[in-house]
N, C-alpha and C. Protein backbone atom coordinates (compact mmCIF):
# COMPACT_ATOMS: atom_id res chain seq x y z
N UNK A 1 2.26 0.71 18.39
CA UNK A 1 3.42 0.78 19.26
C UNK A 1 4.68 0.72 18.41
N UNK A 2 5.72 1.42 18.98
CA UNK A 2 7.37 1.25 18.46
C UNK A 2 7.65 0.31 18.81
N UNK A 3 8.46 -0.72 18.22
CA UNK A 3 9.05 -2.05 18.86
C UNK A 3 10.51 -2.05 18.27
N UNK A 4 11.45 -2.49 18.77
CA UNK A 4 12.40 -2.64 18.25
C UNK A 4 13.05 -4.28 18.88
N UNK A 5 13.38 -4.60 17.40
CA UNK A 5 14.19 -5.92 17.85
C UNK A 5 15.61 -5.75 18.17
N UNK A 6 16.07 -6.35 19.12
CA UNK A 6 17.64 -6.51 19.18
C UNK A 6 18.24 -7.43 18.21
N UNK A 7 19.51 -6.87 18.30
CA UNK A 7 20.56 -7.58 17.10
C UNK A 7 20.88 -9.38 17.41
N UNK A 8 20.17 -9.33 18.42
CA UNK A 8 20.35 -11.12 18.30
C UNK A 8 18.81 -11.79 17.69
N UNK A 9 17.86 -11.27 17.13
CA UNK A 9 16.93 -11.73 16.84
C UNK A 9 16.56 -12.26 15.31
N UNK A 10 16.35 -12.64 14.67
CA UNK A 10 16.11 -12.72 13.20
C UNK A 10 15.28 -11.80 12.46
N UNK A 11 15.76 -10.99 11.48
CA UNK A 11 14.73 -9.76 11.07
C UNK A 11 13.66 -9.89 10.33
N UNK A 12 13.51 -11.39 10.38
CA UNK A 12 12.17 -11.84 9.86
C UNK A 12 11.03 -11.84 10.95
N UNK A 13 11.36 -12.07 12.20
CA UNK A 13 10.38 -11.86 13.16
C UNK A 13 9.53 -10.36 13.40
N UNK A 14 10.24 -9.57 12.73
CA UNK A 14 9.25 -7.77 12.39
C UNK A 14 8.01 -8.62 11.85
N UNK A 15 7.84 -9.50 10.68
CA UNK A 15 6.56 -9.38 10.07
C UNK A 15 6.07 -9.92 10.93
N UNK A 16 5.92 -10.95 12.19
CA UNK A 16 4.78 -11.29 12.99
C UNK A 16 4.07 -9.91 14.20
N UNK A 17 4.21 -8.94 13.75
CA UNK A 17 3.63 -7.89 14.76
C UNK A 17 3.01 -6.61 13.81
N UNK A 18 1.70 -7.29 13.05
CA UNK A 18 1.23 -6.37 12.03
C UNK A 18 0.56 -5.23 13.00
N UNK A 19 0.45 -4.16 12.47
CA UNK A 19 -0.26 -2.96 12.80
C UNK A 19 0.78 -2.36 13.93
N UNK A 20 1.73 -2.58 14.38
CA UNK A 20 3.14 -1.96 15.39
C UNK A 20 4.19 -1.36 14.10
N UNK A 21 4.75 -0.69 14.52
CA UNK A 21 5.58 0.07 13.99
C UNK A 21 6.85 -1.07 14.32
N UNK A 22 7.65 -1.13 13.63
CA UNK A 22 8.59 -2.69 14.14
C UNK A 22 10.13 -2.08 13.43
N UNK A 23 10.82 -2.10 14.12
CA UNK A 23 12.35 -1.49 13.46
C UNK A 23 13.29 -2.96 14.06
N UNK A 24 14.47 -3.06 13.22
CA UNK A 24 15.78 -3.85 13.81
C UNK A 24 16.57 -2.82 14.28
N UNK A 25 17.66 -3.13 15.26
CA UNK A 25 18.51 -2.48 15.52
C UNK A 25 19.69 -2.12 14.52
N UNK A 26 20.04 -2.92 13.44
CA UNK A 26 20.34 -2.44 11.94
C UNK A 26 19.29 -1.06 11.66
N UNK A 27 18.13 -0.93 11.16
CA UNK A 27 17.25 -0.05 10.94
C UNK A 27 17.94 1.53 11.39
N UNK A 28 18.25 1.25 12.30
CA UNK A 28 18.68 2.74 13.23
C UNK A 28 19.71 2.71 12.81
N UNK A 29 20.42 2.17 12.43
CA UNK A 29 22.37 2.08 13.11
C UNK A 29 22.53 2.03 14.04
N UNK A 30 22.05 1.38 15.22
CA UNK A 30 22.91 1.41 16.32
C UNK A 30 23.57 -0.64 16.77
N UNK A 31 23.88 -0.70 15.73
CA UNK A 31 24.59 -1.99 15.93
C UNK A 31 25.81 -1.99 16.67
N UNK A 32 25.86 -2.82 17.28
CA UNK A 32 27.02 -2.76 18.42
C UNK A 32 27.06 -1.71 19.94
N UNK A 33 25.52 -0.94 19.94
CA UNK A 33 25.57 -0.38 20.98
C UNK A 33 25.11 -1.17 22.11
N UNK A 34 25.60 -0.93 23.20
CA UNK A 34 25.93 -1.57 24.66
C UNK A 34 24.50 -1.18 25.13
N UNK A 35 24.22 -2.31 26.40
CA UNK A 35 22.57 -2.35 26.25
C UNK A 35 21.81 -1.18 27.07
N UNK A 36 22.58 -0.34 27.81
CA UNK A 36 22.02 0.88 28.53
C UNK A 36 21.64 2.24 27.60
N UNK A 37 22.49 2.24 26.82
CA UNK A 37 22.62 3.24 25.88
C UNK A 37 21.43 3.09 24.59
N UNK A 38 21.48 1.42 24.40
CA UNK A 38 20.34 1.34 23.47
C UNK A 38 19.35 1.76 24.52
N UNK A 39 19.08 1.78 25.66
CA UNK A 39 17.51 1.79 26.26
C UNK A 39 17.55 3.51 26.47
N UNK A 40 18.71 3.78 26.26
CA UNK A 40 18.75 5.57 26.31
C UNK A 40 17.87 6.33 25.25
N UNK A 41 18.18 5.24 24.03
CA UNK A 41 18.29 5.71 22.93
C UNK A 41 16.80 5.32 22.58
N UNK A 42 16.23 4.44 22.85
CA UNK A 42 14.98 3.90 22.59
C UNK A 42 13.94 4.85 23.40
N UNK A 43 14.18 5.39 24.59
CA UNK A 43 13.55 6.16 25.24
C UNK A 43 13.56 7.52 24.33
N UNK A 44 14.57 8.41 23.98
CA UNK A 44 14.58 9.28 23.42
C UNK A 44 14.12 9.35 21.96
N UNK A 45 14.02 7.60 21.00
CA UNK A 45 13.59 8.15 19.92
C UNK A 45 11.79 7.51 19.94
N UNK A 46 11.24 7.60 21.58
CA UNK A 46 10.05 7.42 21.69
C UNK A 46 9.25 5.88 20.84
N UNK A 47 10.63 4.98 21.71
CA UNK A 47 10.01 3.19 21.28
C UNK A 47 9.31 3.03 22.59
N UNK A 48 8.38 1.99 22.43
CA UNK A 48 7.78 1.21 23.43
C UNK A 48 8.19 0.13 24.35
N UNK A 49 8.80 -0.63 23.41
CA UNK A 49 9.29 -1.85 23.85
C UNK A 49 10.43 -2.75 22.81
N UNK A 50 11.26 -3.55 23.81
CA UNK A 50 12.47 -4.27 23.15
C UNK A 50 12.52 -5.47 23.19
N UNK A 51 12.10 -6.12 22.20
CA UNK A 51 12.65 -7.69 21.95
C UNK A 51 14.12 -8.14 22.09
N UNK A 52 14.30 -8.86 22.65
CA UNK A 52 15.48 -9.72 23.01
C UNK A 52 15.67 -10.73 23.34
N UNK A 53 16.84 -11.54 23.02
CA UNK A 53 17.47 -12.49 23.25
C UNK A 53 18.19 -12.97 24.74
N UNK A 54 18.58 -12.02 24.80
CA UNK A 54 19.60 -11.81 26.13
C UNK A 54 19.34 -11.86 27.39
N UNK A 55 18.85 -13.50 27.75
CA UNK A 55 18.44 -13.10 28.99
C UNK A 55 19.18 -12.38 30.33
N UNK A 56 20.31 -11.87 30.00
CA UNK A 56 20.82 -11.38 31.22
C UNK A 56 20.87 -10.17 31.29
N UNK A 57 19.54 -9.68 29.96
CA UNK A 57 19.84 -8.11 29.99
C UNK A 57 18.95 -7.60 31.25
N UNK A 58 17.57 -8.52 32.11
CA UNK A 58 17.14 -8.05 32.63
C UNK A 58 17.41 -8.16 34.37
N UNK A 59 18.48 -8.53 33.55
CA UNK A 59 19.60 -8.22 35.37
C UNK A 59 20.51 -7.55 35.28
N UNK A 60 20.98 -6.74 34.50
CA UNK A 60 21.98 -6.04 34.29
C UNK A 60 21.67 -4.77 34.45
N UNK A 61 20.24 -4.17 34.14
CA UNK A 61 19.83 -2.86 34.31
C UNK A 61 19.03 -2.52 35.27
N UNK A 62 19.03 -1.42 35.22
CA UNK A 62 18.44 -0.50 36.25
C UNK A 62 16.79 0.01 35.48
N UNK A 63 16.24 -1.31 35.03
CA UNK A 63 14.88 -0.92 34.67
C UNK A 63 13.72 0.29 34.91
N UNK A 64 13.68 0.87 36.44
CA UNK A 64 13.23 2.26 36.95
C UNK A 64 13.67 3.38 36.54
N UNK A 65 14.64 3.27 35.67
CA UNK A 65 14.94 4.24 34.67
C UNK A 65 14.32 4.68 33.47
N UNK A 66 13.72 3.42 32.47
CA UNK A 66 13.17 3.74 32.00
C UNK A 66 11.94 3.76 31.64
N UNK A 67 10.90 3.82 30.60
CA UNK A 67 9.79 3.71 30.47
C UNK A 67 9.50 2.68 29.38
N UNK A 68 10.08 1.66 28.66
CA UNK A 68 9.86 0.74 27.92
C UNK A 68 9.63 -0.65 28.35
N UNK A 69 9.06 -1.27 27.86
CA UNK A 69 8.67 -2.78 27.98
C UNK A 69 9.98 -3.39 27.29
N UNK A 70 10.70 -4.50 27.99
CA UNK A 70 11.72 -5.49 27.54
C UNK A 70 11.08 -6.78 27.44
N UNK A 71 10.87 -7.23 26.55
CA UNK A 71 10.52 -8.45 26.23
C UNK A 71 11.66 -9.63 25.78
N UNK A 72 12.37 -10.21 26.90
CA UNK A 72 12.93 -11.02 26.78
C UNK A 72 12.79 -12.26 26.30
N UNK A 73 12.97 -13.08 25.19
CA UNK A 73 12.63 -14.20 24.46
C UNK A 73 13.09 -15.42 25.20
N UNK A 74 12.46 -16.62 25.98
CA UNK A 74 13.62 -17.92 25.97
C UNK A 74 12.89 -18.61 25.18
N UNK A 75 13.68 -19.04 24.83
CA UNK A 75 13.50 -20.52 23.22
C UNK A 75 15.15 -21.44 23.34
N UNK A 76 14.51 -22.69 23.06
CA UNK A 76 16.15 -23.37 23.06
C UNK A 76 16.98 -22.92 21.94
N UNK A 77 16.62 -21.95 21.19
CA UNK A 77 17.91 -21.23 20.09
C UNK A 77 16.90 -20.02 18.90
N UNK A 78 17.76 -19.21 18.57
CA UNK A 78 17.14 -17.95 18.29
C UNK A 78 17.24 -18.29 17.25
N UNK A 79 16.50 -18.76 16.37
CA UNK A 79 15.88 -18.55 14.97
C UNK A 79 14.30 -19.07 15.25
N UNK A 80 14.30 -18.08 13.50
CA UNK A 80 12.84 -17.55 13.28
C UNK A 80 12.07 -18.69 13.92
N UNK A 81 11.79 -20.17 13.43
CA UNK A 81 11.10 -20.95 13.49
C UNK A 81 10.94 -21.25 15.01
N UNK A 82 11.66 -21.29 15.92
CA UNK A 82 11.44 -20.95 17.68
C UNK A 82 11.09 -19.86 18.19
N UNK A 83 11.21 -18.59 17.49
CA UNK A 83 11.16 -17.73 18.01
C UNK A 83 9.62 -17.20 17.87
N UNK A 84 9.06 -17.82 16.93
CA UNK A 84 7.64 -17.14 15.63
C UNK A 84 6.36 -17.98 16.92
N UNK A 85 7.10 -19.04 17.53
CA UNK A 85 6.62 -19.42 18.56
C UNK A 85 6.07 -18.50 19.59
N UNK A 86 6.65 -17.98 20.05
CA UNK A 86 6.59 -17.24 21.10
C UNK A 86 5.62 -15.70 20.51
N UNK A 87 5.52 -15.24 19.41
CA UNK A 87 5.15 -14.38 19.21
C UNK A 87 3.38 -14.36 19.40
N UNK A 88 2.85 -15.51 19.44
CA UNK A 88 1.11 -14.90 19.95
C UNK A 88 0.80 -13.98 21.60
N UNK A 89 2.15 -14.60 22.33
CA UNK A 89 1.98 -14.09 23.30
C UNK A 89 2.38 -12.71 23.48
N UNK A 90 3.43 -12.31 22.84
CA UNK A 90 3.85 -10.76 22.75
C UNK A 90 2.58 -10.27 22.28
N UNK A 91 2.14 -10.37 20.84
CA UNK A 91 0.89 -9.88 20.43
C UNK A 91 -0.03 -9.27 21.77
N UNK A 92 -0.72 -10.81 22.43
CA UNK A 92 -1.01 -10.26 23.42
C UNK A 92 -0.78 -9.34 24.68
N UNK A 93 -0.23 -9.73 24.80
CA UNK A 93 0.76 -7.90 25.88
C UNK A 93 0.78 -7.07 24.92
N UNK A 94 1.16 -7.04 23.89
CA UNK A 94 0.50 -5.93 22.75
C UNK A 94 -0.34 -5.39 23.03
N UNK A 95 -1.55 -6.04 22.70
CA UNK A 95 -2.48 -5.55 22.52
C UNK A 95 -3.58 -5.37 24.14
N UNK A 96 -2.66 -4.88 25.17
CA UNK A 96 -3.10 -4.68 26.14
C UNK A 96 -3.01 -3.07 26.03
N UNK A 97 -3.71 -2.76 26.80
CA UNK A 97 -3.86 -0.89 27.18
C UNK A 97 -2.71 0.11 27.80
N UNK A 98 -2.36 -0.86 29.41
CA UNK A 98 -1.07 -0.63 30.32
C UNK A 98 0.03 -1.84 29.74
N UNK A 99 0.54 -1.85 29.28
CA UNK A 99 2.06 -2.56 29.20
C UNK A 99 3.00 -2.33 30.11
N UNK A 100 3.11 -3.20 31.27
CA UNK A 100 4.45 -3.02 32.79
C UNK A 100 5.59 -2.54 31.61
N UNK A 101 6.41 -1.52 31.94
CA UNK A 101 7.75 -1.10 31.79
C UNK A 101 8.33 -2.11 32.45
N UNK A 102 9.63 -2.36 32.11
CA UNK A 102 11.34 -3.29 32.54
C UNK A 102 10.77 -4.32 31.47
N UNK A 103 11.41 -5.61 32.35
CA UNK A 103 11.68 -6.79 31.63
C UNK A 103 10.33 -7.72 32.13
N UNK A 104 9.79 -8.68 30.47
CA UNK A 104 9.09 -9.79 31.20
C UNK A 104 9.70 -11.13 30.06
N UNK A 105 9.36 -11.65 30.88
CA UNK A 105 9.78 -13.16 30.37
C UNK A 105 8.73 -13.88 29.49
N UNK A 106 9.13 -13.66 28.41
CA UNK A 106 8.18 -14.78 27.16
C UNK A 106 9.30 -16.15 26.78
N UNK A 107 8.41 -17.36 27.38
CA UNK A 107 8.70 -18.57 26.96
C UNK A 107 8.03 -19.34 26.76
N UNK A 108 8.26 -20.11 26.18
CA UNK A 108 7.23 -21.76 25.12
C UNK A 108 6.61 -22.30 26.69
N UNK A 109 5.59 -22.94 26.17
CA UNK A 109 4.72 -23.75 26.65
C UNK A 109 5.48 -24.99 27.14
């Protein structure tokens, strides 16, 4: 799968998703793009799914638009060591067959 992290994430979290294709939003250049346009853009350069920080991105959009998985992160603060947390469970939705398109909510135990 394509994955791309958003610019609020730490770009050390790419290495916990071996065998995915894993880009930052640095990677592309599209730093500083506004969050509809990244999901424009993610659709057109044929990503799967978006890691993020932001939980209010999955109220802000119009998810039936597109065809990617948003994987919204909560952790009490975005670095690696909270965040590396949360990553067995992405894995798993990973490594599922159907992945729901929009937004789902990954948080700690």
């Amino acid at each position: 799968m394509r994955l791309l992290l958003d610019e609020n994430l730490p770009k050390r979290l790419k290495n916990d998703f071996p065998g995915h294709e894993v880009f930052i939003v640095r990677d592309k250049g599209w730093n500083g793009i506004k969050n509809g346009e990244l999901l424009r853009l993610m659709v057109a350069n044929g990503f799967d799914a978006l890691l993020t920080f932001d939980k209010n991105l999955q109220h802000q959009q119009n998810f039936s638009k597109y065809t990617i998985t948003v994987f919204v992160l909560n952790a009490p603060i975005n670095t690696y060591g909270e965040l590396a947390k949360l990553s067995s469970k992405i894995n798993e939705y990973l490594g599922q067959n159907n992945i729901p398109a929009g937004p789902i909510l990954i948080k700690s135990d």
